[in-house]
N, C-alpha and C. Protein backbone atom coordinates (compact mmCIF):
# COMPACT_ATOMS: atom_id res chain seq x y z
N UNK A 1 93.33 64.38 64.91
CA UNK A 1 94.38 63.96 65.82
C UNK A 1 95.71 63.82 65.07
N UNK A 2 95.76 63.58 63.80
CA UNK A 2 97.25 63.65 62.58
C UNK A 2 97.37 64.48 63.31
N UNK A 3 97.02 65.72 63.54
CA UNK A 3 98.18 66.85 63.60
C UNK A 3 98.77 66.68 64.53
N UNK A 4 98.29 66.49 65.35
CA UNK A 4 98.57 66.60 67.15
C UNK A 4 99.61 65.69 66.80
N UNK A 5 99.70 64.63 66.09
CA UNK A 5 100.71 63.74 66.29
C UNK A 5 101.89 63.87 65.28
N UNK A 6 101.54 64.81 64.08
CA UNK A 6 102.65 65.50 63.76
C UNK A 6 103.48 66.26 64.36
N UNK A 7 102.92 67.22 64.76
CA UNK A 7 103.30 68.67 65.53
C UNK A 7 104.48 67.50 67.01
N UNK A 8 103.81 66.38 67.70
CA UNK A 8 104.61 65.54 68.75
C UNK A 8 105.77 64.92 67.87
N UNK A 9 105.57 64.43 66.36
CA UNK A 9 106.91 64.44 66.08
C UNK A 9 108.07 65.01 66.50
N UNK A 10 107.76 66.20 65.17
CA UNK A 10 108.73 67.12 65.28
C UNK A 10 108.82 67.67 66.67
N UNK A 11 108.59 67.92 67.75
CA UNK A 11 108.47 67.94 68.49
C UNK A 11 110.08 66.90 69.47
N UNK A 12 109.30 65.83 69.52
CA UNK A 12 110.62 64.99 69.62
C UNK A 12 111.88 64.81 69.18
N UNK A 13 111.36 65.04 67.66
CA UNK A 13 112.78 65.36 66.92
C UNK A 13 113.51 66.67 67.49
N UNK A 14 113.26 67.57 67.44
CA UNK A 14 114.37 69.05 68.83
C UNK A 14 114.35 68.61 69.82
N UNK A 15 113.38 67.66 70.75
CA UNK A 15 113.72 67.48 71.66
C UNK A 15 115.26 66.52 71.57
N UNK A 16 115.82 65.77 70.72
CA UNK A 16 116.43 64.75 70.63
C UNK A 16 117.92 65.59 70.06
N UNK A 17 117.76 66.35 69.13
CA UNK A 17 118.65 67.16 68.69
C UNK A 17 119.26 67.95 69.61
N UNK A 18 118.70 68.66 71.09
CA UNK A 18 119.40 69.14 72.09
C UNK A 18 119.30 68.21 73.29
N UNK A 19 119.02 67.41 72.75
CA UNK A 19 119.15 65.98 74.14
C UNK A 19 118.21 66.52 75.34
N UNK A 20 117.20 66.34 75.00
CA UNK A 20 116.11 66.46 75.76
C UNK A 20 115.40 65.39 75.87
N UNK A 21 114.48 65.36 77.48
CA UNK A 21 113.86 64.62 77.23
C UNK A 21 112.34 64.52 76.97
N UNK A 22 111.51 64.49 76.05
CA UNK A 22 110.49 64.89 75.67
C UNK A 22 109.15 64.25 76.62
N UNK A 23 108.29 65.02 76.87
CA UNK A 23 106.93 64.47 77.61
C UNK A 23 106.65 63.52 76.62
N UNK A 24 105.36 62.71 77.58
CA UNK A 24 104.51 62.43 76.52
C UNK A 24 103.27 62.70 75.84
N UNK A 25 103.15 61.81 74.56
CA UNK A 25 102.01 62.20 73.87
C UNK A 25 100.51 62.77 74.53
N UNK A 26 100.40 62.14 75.78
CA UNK A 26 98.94 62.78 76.41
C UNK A 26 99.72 64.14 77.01
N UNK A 27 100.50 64.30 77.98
CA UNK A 27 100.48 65.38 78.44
C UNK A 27 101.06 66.27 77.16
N UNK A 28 101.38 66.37 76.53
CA UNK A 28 101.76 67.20 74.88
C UNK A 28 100.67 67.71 74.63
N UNK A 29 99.59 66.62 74.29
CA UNK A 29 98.30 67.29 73.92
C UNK A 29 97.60 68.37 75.22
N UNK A 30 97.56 67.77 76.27
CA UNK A 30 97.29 68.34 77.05
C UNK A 30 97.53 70.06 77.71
N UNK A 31 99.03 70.10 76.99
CA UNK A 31 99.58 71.39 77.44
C UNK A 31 99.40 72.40 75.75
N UNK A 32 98.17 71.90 75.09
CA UNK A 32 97.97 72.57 73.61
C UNK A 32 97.13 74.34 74.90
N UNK A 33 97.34 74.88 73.88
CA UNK A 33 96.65 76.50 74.12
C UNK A 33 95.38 76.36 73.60
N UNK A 34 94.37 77.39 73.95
CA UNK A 34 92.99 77.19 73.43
C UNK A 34 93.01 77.43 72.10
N UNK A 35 94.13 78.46 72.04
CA UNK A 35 94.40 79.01 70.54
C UNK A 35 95.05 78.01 69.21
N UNK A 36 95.58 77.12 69.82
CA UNK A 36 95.75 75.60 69.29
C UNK A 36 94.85 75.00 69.15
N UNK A 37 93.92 74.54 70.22
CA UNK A 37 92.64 73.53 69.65
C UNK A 37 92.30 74.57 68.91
N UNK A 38 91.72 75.54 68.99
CA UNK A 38 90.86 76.16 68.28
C UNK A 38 91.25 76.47 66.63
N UNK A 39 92.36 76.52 66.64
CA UNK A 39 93.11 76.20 64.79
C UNK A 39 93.05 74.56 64.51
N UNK A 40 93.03 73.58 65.54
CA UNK A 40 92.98 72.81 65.03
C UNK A 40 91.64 72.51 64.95
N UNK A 41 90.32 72.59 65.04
CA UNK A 41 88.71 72.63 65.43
C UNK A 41 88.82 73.32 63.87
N UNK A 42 88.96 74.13 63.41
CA UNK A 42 89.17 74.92 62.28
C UNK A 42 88.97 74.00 61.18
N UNK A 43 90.58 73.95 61.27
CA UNK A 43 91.19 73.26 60.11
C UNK A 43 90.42 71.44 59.62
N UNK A 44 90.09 71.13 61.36
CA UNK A 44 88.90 69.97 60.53
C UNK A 44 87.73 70.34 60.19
N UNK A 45 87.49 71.42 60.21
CA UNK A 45 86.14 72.06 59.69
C UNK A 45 86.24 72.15 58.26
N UNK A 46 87.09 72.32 58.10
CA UNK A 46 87.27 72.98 56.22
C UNK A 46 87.88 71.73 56.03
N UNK A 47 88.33 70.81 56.37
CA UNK A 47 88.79 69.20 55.40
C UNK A 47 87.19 68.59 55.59
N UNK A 48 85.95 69.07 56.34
CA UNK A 48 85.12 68.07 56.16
C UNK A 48 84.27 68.48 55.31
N UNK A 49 84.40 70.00 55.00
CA UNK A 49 83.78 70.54 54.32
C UNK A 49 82.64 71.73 54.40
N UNK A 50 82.45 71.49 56.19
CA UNK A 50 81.69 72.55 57.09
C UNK A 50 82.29 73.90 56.80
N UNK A 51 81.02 74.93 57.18
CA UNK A 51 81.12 75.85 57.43
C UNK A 51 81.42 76.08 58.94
N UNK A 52 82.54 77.69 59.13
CA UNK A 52 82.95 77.93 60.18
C UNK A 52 81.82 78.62 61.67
């Protein structure tokens, strides 16, 4: 979930830089692509040490 809540940083941060107003954190996650979870499903695979 770090990432997800990195990626909503920065995220906020452009949103704020063109004066936007940014969703929130659930619907953010919510509007991820499969192709997103699925890099992120990944990437905790190989920090836990699993095979893919």
């Amino acid at each position: 979930m770090t990432m997800y809540q990195e990626g909503y940083q920065i995220y906020r941060e452009k949103c704020e830089q063109f004066g936007l107003e940014p969703v929130n954190f659930r619907y953010y996650v919510i509007q991820l692509s499969q192709e997103q979870l699925d890099a992120y499903n990944e990437q905790a695979r190989v920090k836990k040490g699993m095979q893919p």
